[in-house]
Protein backbone atom coordinates (compact mmCIF):
# COMPACT_ATOMS: atom_id res chain seq x y z
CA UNK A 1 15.94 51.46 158.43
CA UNK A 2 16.65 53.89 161.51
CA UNK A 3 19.48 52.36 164.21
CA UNK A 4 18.65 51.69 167.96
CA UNK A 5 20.39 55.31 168.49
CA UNK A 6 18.12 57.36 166.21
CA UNK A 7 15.08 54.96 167.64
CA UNK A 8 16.21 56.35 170.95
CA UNK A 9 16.81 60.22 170.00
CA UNK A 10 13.33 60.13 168.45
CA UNK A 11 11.75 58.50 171.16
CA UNK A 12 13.38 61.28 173.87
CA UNK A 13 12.07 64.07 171.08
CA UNK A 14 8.61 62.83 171.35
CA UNK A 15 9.10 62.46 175.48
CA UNK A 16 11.84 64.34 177.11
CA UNK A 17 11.46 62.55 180.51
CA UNK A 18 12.10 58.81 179.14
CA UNK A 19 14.55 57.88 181.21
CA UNK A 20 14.57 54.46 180.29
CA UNK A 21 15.78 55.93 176.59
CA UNK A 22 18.27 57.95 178.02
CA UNK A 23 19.63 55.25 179.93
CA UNK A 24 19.52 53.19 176.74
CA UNK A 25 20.87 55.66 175.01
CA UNK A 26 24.00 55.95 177.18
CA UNK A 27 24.52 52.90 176.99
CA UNK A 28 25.09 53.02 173.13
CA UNK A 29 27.22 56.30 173.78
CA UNK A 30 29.51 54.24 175.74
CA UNK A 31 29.87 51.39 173.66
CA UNK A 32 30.89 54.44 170.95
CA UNK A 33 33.43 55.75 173.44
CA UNK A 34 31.73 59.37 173.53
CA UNK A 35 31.61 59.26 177.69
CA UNK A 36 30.32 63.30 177.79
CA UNK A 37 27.61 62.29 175.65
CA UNK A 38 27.22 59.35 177.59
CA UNK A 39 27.00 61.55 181.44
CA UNK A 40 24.51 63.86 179.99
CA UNK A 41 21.70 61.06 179.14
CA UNK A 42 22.63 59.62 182.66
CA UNK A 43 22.23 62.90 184.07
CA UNK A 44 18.88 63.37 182.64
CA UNK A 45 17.59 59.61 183.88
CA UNK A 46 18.34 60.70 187.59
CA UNK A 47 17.05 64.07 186.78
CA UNK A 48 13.49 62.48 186.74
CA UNK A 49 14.31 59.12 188.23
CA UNK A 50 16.91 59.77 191.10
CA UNK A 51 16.21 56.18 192.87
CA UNK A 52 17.23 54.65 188.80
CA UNK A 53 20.56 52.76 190.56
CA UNK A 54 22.20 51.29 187.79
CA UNK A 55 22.36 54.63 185.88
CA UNK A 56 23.78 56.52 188.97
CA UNK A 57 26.55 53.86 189.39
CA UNK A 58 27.35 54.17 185.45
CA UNK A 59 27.64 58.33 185.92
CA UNK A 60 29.47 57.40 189.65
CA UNK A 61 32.06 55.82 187.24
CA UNK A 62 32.23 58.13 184.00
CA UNK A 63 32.73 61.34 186.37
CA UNK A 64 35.80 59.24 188.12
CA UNK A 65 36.78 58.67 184.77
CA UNK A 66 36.51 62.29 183.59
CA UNK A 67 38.14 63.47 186.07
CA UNK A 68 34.84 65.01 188.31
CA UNK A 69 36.00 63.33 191.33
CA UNK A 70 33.48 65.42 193.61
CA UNK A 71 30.39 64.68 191.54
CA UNK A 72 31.28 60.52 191.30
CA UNK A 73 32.02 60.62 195.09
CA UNK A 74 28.19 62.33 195.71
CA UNK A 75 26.52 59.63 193.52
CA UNK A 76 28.32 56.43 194.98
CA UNK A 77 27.57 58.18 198.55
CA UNK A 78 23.56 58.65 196.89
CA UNK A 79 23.69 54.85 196.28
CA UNK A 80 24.87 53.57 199.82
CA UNK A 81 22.52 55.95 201.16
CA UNK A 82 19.84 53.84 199.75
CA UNK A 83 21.84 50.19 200.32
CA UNK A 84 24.69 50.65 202.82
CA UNK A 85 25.52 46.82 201.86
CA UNK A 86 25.82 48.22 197.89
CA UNK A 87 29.26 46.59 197.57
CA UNK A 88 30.12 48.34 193.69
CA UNK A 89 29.47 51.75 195.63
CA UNK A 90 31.91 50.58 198.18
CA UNK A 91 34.19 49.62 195.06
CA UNK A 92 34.33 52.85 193.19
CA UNK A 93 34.65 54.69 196.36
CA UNK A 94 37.76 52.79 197.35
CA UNK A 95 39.21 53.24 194.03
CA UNK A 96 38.16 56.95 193.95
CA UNK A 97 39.62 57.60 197.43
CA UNK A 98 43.17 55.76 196.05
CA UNK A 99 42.82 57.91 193.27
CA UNK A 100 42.34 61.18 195.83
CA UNK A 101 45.71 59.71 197.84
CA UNK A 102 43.12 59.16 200.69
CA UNK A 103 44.56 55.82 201.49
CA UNK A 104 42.40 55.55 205.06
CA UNK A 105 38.77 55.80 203.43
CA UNK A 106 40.32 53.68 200.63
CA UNK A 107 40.78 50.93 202.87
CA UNK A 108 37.95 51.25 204.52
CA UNK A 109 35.71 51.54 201.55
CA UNK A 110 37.98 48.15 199.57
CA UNK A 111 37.33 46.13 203.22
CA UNK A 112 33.64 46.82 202.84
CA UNK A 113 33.13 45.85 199.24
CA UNK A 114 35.88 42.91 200.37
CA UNK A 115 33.50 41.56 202.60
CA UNK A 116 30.45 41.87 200.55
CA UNK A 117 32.14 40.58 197.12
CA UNK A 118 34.31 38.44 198.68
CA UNK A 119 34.97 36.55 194.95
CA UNK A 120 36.18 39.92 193.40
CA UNK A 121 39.58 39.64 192.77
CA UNK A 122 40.28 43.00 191.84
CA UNK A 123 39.53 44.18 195.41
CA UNK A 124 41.54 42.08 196.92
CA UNK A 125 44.67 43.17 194.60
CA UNK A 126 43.68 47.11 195.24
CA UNK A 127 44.25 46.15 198.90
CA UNK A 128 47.45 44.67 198.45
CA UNK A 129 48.56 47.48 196.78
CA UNK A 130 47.46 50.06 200.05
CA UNK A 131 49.51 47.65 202.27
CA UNK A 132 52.40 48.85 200.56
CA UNK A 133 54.67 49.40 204.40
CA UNK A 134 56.91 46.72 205.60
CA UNK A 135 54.70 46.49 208.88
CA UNK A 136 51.82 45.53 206.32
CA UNK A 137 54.25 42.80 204.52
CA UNK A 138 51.63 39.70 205.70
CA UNK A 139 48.47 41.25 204.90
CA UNK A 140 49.28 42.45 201.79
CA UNK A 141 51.12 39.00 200.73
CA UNK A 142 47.71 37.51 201.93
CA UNK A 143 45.86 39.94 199.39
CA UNK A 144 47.51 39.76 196.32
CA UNK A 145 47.68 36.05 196.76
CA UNK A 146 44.02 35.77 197.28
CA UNK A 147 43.03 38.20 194.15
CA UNK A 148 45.27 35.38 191.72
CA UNK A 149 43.24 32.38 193.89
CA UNK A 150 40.06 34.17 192.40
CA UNK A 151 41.30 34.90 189.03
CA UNK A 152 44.30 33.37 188.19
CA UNK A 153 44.63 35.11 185.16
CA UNK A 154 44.86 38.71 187.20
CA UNK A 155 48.35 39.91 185.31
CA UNK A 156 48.33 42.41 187.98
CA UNK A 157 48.01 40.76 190.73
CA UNK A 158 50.37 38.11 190.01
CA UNK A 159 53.33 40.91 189.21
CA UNK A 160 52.17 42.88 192.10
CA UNK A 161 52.67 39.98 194.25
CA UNK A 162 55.82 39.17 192.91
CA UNK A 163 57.55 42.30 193.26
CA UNK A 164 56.39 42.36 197.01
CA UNK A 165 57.54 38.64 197.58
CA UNK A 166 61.28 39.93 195.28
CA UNK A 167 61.91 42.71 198.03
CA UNK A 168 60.54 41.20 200.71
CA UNK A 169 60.79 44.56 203.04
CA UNK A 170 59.18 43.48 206.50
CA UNK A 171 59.72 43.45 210.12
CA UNK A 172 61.08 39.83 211.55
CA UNK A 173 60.06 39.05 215.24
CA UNK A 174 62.56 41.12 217.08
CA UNK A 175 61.48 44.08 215.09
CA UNK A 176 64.40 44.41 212.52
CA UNK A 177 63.93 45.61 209.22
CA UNK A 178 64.50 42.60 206.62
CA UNK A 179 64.35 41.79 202.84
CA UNK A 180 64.21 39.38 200.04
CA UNK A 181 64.08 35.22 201.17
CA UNK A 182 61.39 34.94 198.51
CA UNK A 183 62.97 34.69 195.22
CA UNK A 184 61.74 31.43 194.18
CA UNK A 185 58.59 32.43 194.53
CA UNK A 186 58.68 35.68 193.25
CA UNK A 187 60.57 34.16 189.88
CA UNK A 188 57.17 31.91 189.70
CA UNK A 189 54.86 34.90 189.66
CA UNK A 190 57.34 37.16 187.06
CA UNK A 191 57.58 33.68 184.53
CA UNK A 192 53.68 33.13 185.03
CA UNK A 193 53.28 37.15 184.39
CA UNK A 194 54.87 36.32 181.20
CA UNK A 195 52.96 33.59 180.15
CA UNK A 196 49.80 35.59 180.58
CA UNK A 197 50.90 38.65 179.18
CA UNK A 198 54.40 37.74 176.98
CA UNK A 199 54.80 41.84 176.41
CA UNK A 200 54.86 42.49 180.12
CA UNK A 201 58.05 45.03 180.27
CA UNK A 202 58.18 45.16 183.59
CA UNK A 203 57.95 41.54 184.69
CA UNK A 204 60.58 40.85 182.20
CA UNK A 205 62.63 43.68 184.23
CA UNK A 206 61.61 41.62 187.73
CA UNK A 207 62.64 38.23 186.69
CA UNK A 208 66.12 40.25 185.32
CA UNK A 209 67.13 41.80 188.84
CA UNK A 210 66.51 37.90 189.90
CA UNK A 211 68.27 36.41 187.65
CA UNK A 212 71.42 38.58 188.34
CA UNK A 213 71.19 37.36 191.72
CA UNK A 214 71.22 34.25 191.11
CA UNK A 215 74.55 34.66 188.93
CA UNK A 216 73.06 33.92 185.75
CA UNK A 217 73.60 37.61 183.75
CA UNK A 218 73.52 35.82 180.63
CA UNK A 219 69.62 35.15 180.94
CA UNK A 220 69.47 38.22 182.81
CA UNK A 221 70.81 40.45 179.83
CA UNK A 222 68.46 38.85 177.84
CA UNK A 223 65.47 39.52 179.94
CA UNK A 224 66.22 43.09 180.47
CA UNK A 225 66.81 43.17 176.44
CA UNK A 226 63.11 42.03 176.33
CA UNK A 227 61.78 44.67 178.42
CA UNK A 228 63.45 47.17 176.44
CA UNK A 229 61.70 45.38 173.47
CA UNK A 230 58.39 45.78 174.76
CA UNK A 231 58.80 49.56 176.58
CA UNK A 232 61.61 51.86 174.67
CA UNK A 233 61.47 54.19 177.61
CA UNK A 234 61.76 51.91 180.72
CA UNK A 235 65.26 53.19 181.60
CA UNK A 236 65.59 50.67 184.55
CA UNK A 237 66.25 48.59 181.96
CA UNK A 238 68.43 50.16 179.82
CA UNK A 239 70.35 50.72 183.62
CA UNK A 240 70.10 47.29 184.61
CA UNK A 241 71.50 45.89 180.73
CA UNK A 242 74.55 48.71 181.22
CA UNK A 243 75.24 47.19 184.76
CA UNK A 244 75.99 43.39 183.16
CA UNK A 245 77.77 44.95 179.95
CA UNK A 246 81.93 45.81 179.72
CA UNK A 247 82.41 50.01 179.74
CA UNK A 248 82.32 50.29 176.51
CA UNK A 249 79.31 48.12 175.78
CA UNK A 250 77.96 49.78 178.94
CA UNK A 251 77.80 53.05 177.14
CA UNK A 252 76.48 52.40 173.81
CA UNK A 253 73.42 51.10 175.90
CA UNK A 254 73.33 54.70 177.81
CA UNK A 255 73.89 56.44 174.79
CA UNK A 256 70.36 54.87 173.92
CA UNK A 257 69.01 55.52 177.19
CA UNK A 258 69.49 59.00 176.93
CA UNK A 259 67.78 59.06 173.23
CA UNK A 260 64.90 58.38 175.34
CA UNK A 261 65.50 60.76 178.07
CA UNK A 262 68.76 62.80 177.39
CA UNK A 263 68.72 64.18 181.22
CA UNK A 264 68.23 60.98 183.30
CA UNK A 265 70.48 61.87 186.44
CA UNK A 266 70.87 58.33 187.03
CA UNK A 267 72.32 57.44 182.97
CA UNK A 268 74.82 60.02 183.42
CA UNK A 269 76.05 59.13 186.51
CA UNK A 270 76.55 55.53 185.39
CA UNK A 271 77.99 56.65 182.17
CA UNK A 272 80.67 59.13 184.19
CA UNK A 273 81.16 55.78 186.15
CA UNK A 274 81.96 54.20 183.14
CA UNK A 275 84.14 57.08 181.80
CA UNK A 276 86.47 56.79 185.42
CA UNK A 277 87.31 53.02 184.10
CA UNK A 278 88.12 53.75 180.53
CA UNK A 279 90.42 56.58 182.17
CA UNK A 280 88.04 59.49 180.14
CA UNK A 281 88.72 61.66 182.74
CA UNK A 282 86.80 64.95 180.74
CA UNK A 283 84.08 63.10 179.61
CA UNK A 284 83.88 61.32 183.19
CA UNK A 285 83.52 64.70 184.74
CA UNK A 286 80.57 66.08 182.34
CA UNK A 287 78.27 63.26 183.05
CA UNK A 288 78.72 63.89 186.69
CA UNK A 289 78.06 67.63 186.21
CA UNK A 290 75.14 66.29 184.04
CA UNK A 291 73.97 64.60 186.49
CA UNK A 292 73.99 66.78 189.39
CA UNK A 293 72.51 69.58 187.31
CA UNK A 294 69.41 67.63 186.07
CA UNK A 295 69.09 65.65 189.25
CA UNK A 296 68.69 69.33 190.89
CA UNK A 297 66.17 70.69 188.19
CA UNK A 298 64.07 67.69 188.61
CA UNK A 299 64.25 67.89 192.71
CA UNK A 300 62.42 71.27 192.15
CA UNK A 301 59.99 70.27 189.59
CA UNK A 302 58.79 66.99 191.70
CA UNK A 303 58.45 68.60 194.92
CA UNK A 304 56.38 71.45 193.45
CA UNK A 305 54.30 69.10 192.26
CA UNK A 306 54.04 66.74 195.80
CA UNK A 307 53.06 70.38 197.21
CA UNK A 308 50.43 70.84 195.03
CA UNK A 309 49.01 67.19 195.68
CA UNK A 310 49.29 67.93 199.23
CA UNK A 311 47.49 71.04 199.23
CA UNK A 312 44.67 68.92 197.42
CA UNK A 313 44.82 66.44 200.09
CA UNK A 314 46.28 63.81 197.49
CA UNK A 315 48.78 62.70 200.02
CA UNK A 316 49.59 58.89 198.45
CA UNK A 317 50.48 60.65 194.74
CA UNK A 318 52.36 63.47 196.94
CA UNK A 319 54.49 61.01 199.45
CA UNK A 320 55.46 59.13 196.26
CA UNK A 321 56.80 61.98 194.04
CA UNK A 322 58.77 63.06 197.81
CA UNK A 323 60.04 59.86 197.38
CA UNK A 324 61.24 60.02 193.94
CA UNK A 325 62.65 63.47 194.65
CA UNK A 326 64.68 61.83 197.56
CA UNK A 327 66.16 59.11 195.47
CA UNK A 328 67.29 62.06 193.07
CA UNK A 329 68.73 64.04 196.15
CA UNK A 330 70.90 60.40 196.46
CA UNK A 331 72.54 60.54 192.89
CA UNK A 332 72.92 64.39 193.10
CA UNK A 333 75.21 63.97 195.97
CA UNK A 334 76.80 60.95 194.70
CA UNK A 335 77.42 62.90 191.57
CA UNK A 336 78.88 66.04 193.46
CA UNK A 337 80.92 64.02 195.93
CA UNK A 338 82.35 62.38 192.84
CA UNK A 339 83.30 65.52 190.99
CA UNK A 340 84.98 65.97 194.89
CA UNK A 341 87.14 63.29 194.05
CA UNK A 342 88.34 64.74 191.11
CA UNK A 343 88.93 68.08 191.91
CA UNK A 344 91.36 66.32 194.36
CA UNK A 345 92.97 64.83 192.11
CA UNK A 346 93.96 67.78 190.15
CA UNK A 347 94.96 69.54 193.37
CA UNK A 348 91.90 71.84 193.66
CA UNK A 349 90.69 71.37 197.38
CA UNK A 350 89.27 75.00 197.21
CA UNK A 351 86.32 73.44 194.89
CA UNK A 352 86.92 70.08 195.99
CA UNK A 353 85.46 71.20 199.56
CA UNK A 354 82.58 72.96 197.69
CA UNK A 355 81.64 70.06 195.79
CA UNK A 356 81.69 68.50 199.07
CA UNK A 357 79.32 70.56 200.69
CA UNK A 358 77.18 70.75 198.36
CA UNK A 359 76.59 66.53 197.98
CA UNK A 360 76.26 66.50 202.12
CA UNK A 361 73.63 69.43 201.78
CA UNK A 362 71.65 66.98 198.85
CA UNK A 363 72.59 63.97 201.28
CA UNK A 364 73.51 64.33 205.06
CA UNK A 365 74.07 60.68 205.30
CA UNK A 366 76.83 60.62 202.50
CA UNK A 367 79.39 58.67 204.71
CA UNK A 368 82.38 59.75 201.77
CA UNK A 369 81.61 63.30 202.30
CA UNK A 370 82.09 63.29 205.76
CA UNK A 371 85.19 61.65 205.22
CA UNK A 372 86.84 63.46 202.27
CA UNK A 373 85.60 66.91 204.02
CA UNK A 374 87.40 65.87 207.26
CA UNK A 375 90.85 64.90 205.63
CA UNK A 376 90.65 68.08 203.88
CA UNK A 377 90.12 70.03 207.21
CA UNK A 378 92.77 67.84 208.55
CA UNK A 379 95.27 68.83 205.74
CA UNK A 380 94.17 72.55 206.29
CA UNK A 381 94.80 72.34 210.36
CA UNK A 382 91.28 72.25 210.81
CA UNK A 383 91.48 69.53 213.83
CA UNK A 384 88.41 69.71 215.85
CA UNK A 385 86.53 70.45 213.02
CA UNK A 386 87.87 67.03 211.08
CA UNK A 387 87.23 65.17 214.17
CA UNK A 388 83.53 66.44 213.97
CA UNK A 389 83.42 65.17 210.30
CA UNK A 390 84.99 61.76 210.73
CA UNK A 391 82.14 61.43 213.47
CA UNK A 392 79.86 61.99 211.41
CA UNK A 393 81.06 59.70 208.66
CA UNK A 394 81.55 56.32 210.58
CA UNK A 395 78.23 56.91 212.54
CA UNK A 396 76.97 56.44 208.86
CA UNK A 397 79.70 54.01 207.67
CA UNK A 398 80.67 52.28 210.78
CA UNK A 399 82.30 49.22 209.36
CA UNK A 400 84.99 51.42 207.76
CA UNK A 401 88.50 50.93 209.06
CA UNK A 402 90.24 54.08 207.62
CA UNK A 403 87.35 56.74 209.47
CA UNK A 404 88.41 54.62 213.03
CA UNK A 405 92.40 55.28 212.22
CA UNK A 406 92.09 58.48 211.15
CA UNK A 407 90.08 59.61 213.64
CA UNK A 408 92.47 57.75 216.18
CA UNK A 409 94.92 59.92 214.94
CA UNK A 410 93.51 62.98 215.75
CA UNK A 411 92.30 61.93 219.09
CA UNK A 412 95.93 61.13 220.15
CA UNK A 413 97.15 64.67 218.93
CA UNK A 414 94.55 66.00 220.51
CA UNK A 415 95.39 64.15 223.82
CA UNK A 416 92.36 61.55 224.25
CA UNK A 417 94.42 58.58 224.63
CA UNK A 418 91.25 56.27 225.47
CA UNK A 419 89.09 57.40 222.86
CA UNK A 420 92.25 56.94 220.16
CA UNK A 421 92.67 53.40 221.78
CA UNK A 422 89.03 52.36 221.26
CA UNK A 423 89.30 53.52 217.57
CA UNK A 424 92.94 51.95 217.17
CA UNK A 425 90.56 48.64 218.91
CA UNK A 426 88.03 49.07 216.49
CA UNK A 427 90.39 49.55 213.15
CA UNK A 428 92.35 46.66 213.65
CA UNK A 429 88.77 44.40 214.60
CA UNK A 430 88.02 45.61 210.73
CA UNK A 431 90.82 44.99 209.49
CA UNK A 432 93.09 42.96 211.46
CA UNK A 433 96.33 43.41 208.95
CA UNK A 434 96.26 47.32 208.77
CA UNK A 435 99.76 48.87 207.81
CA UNK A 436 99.75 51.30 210.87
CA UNK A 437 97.00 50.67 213.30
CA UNK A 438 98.61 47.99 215.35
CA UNK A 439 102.18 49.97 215.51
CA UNK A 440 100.56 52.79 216.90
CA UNK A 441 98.53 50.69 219.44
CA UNK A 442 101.68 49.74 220.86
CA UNK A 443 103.21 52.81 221.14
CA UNK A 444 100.45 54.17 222.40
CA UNK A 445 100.43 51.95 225.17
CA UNK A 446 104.28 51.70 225.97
């Protein structure tokens, strides 16, 4: 006995222009997972029925799917054309638009369908996710807390909204930049995450970086252990694990992280960490070359790609890998500034000072730079020159007492007696029981 399929074939054999089998027919191509098949038959129903709605929203959402973002975005625009009020067009172009790192006509298309479909609960969790800026804290809170009201089984939405409520980065009423003051409620979402979905590497990860907080690393270690469990290449994980562990432990669990990804900037740099408190001073120094090196290849490769986004006007996917990228600028000068260190240590401030230079051009704000760079001009007889540099380093770092002295030091030589009072001032306000400061106060003012 012939299927439905071959019923439908034969049919569009006998009449070409059926669109109700093609449309049928799709529909069974779908279910099969053959989605080309699937867009041709839809494309041949609006071919000879272009008002057919339903099979112009099914093609709207194959092409997104497929990757022909300019022929979905004509057919949802076809189908508001005919209903502005269609709130699935609205829908699918929000999502599309998210998907083009258009984030303005994604909000405006998500508010629309929002206020159609008020009772979709996926909408309302797309929007949290655009109000991803701690100016847009409340509103997305308010989103991502209305898509689990409308389906409270939305594993999404519930992380989502636990992740925002765990960082908690917003403005408070004077305009300050805060975090966190959420954790109890951001532990709820992660557990009830869990519940829902028990494999849910990520929420395990969540409710780890909260329980570590809270002082209980035990639990911690074990969630993190999970998340490893349920996603071998989450190397957050692996990071956050090696951060509860003893050195030695510590690196058995990078040594596993890197059998996942054997250049991770980040692994290295914890494991050369590591190496500095087991006294490996060779194998300490390798990571942090490691690290520098791969953090610098990657650099490269990620903003190449945010350029090409950007020339494609896909500015959300292009701002995030720049962020990425600028997180790996951070451990590349960590990592250079450390290999610093140790070049002064073994008497090699020729290098040292290149190493230097090298982590403040990956990081301008690296406050240890400054101030290893400036006692090494100091040393050389480099005076204004280390003054500049200890500037620069406690405008970063201004809580730190040895930047004041030092550069109180140099003031005096240099004959600006005020200025090397206020630091002397400011030292001892930091540090009220420094060796030196307070002598020199005194002399400086008998």
């Amino acid at each position: 006995m012939p299927s439905p399929k071959e019923h439908l074939l034969k049919a569009i054999e006998l009449q070409p222009d059926f669109a109700n089998a093609h449309h049928q027919l799709a529909l069974i191509l779908l279910k099969e997972g053959d989605k080309e098949g699937a867009t041709h038959h839809l494309g041949k129903v609006l071919q000879d029925n272009p008002a057919h709605t339903e099979s112009r929203l099914r093609l709207g959402i194959l092409q997104a799917e497929l990757g022909q973002l300019t022929e979905a975005q004509q057919n949802f625009e076809a189908l508001l054309e005919e209903d502005p009020r269609d709130g699935h067009a609205h829908y699918r172009l929000g999502l599309l638009s998210l998907d083009r790192g258009n984030s303005h006509d994604a909000t405006y298309h998500l508010e629309k369908a929002a206020f159609i479909d008020p009772d979709n609960s996926d909408i309302h969790y797309r929007l949290g996710l655009l109000h991803d800026g701690p100016e847009d804290f409340a509103k997305a809170r308010s989103c991502l807390e209305t898509a689990v009201d409308f389906d409270n089984s939305h594993v999404a939405a519930r992380f989502e909204l636990g992740r925002l409520l765990r960082l908690g980065r917003r403005f408070d009423s004077v305009g300050n930049l805060v975090g966190g003051g959420f954790d109890s409620e951001a532990q709820e979402c992660f557990e009830q995450a869990i519940r829902l979905d028990p494999n849910h590497a990520l929420a395990h990860e969540e409710l780890a970086y909260l329980l570590v907080k809270s002082g209980d690393n035990k639990t911690a270690g074990q969630s993190f252990k999970k998340a490893i469990q349920h996603d071998s290449s989450l190397i957050s994980s692996y990071l956050g694990l090696a951060h509860l562990q003893d050195a030695n432990s510590s690196l058995t669990t990078c040594s596993d992280a890197l059998a996942k990804d054997s250049g991770n900037p980040e692994v290295h740099l914890h494991m050369a960490q590591r190496c500095i408190e087991l006294e490996k001073i060779p194998d300490a120094r390798d990571h942090f070359q490691h690290a520098a090196d791969n953090a610098a290849t990657r650099i490269l490769a990620l903003r190449e790609e945010s350029a090409t986004f950007a020339v494609q006007d896909l500015f959300i996917k292009a701002r995030r890998l720049e962020d990425v990228a600028n997180n790996l600028s951070h451990q590349r000068a960590e990592a250079l500034y450390q290999l610093g260190l140790l070049a002064i240590w073994d008497k090699e401030e020729a290098k040292a000072l290149q190493y230097l230079e090298n982590a403040l051009t990956a990081n301008t704000q690296h406050s240890g730079a400054h101030f290893q760079v400036a006692l090494l001009q100091h040393a050389d007889g480099e005076q204004q020159t280390a003054i500049e540099s200890l500037r620069k380093s406690i405008e970063i770092e201004i809580m730190n007492p040895e930047g004041h002295f030092l550069l109180a030091e140099l003031l005096r030589a240099k004959g600006d007696e005020e200025m090397a009072r206020n630091h002397y001032l400011i030292t001892l306000d930091l540090e009220p029981k420094h060796p030196k400061a307070k002598i020199c106060l005194e002399s400086l003012a008998g």
